[in-house]
N, C-alpha and C. Protein backbone atom coordinates (compact mmCIF):
# COMPACT_ATOMS: atom_id res chain seq x y z
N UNK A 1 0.83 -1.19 0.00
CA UNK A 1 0.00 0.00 0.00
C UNK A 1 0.87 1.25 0.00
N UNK A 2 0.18 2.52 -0.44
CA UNK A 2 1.13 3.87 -0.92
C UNK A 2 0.37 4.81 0.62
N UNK A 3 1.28 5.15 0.98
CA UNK A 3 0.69 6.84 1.87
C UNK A 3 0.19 7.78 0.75
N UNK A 4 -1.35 8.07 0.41
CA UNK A 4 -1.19 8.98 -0.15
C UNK A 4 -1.69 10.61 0.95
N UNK A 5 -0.93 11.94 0.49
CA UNK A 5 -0.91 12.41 1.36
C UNK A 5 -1.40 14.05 0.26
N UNK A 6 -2.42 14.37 1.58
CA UNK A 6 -3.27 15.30 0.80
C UNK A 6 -3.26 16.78 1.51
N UNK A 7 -3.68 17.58 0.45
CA UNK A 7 -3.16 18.81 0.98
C UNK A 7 -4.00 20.02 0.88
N UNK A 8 -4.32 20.86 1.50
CA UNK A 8 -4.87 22.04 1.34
C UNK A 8 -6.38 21.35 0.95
N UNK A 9 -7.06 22.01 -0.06
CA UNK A 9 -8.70 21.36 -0.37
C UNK A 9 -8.45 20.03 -0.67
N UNK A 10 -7.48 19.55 -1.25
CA UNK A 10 -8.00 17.91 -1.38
C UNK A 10 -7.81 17.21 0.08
N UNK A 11 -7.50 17.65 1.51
CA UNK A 11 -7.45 17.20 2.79
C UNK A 11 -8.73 17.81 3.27
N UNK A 12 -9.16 18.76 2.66
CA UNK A 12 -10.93 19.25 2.65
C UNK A 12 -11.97 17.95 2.41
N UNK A 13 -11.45 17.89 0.80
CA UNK A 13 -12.28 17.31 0.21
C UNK A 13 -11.92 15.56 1.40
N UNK A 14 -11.38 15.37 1.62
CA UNK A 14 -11.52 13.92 1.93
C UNK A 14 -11.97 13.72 3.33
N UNK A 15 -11.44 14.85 4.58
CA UNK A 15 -11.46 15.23 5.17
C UNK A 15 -10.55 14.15 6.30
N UNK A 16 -9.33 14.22 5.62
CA UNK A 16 -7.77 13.60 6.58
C UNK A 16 -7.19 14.16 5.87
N UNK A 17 -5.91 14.13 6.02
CA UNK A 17 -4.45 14.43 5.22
C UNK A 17 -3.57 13.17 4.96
N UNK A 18 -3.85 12.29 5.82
CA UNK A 18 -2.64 10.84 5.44
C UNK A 18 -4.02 9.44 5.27
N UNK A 19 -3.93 8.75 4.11
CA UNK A 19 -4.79 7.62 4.46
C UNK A 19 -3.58 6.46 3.47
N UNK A 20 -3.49 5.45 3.73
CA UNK A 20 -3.32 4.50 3.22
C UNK A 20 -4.08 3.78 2.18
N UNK A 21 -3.58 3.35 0.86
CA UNK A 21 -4.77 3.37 -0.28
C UNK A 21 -3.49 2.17 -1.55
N UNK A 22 -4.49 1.36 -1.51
CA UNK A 22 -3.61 0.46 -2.44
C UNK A 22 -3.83 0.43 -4.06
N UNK A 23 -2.66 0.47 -4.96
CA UNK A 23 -2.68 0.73 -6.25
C UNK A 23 -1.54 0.62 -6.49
N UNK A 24 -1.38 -0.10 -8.00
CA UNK A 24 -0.20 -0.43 -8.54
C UNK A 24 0.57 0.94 -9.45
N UNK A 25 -0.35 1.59 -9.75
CA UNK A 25 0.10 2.60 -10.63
C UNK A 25 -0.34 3.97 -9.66
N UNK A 26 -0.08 5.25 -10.16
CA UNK A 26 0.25 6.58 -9.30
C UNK A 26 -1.73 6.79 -9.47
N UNK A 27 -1.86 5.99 -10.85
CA UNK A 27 -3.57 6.41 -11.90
C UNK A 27 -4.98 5.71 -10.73
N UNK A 28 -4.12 4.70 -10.22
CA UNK A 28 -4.79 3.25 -9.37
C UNK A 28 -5.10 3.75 -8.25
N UNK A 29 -3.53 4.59 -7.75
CA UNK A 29 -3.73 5.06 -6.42
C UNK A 29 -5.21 5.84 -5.98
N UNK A 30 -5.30 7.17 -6.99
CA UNK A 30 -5.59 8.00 -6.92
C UNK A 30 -7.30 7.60 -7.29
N UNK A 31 -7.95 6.58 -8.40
CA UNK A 31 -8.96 6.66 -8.59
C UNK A 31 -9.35 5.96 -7.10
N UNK A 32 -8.56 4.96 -6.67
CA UNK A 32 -9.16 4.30 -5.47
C UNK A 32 -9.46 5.51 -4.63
N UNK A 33 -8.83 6.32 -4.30
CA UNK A 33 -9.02 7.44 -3.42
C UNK A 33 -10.46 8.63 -3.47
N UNK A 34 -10.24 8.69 -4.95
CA UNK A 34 -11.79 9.41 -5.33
C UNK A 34 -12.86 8.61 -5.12
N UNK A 35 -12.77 7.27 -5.62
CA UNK A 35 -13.87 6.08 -5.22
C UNK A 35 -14.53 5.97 -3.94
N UNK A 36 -13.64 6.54 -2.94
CA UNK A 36 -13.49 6.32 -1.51
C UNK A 36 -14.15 7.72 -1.01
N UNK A 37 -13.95 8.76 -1.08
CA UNK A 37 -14.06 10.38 -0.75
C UNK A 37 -15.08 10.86 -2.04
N UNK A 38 -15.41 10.41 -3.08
CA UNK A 38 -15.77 11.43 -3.72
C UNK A 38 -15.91 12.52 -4.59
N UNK A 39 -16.60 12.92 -5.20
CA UNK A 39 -16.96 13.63 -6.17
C UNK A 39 -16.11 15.32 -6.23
N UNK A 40 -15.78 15.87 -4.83
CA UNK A 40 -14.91 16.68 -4.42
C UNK A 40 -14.02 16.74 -4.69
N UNK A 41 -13.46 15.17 -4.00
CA UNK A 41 -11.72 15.04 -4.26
C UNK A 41 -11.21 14.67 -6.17
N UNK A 42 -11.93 14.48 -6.70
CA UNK A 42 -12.44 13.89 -8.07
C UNK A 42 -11.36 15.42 -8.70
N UNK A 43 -12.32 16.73 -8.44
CA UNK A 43 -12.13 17.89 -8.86
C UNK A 43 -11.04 18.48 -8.35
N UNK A 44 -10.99 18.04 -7.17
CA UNK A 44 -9.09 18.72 -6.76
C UNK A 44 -8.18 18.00 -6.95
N UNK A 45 -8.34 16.56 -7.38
CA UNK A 45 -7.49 15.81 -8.14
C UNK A 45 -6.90 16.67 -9.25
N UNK A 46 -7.86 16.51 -10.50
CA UNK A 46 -8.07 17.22 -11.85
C UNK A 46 -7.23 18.51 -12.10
N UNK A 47 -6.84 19.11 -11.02
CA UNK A 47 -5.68 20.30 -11.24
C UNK A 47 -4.90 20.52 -10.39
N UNK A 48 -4.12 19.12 -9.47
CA UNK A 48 -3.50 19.38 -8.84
C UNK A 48 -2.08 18.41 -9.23
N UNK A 49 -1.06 19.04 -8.87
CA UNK A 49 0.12 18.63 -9.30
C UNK A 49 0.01 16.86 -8.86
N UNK A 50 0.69 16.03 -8.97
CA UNK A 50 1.02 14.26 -7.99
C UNK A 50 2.72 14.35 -8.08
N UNK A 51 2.83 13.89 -7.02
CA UNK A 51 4.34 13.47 -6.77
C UNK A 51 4.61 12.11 -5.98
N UNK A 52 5.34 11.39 -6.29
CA UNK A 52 5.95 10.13 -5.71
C UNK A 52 7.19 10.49 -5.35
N UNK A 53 6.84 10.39 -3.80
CA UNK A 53 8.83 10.40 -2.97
C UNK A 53 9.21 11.33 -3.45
N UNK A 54 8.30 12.77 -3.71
CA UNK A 54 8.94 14.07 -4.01
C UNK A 54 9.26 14.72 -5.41
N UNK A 55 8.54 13.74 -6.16
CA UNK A 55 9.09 13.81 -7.79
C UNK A 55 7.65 13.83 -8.55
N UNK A 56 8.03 14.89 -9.39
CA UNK A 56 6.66 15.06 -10.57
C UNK A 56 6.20 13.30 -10.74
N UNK A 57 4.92 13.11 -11.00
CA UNK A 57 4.72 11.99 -11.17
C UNK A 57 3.55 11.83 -12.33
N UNK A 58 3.23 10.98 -13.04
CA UNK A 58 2.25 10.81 -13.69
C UNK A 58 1.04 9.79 -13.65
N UNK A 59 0.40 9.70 -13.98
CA UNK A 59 -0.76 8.51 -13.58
C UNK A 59 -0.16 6.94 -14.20
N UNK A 60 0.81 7.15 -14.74
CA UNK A 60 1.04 5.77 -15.62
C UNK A 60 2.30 5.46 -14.62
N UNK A 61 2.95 6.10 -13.53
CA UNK A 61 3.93 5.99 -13.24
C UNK A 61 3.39 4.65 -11.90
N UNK A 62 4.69 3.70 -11.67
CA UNK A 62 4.03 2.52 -10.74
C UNK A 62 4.88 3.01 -8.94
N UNK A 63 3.55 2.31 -8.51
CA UNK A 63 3.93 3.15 -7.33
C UNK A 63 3.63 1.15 -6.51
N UNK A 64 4.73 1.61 -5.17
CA UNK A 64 4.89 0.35 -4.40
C UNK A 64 4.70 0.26 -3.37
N UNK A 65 4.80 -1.20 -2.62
CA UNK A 65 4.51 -0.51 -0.98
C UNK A 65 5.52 0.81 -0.65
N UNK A 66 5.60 1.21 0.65
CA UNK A 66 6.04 2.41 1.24
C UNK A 66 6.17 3.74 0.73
N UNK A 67 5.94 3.76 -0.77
CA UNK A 67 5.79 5.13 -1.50
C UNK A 67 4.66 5.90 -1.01
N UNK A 68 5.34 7.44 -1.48
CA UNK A 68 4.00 8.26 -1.18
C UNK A 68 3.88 9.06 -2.16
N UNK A 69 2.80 9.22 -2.36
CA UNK A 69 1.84 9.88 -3.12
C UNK A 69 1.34 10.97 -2.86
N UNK A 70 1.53 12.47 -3.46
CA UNK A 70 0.72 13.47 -2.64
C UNK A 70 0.60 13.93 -3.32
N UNK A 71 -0.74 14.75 -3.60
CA UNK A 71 -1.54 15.48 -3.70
C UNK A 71 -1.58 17.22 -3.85
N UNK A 72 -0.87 18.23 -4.51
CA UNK A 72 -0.92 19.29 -4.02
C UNK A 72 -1.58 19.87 -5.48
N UNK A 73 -2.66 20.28 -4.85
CA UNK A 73 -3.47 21.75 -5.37
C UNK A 73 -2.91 23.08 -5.42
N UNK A 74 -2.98 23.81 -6.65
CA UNK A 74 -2.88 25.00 -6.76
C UNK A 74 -2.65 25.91 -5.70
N UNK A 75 -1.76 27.12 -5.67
CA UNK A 75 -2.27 27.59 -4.44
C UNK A 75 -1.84 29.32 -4.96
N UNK A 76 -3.13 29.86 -5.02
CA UNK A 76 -3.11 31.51 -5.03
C UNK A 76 -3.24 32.64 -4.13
N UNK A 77 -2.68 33.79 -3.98
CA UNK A 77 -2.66 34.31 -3.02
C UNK A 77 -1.79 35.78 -3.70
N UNK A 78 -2.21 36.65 -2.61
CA UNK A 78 -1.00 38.11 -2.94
C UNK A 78 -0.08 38.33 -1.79
């Protein structure tokens, strides 16, 4: 299983910041996670950066036990 770890509205949308979520790919991780939370997290998925162990990541990219996965949304401000 991957830590995936969520941030700003997508720790809204799910309403934790750390859950444990099993998937072979970064794509696997993440639909299990919307499957789980919702139609919310669905949409802060959709424009938010993914990283594995700190690194741009893509949905095709394979993710293993102890990896993490996170989640970061946009973030605007002045």
């Amino acid at each position: 299983m991957a830590t995936l770890r969520l941030f700003g509205p997508a720790r809204q949308a799910a309403g934790r910041s750390v859950v444990e979520i099993g998937g072979a790919t970064v794509g696997q991780v993440l639909a299990s996670a919307e499957a789980r939370f919702g139609g919310e997290l669905t949409r802060v998925v959709a424009t938010s950066r993914i990283w594995v162990n700190g690194e741009t990541a893509s949905a095709d990219d394979p993710v293993g036990d102890g990896d993490e996965v996170s989640v970061i949304p946009p973030v605007s401000g002045g």
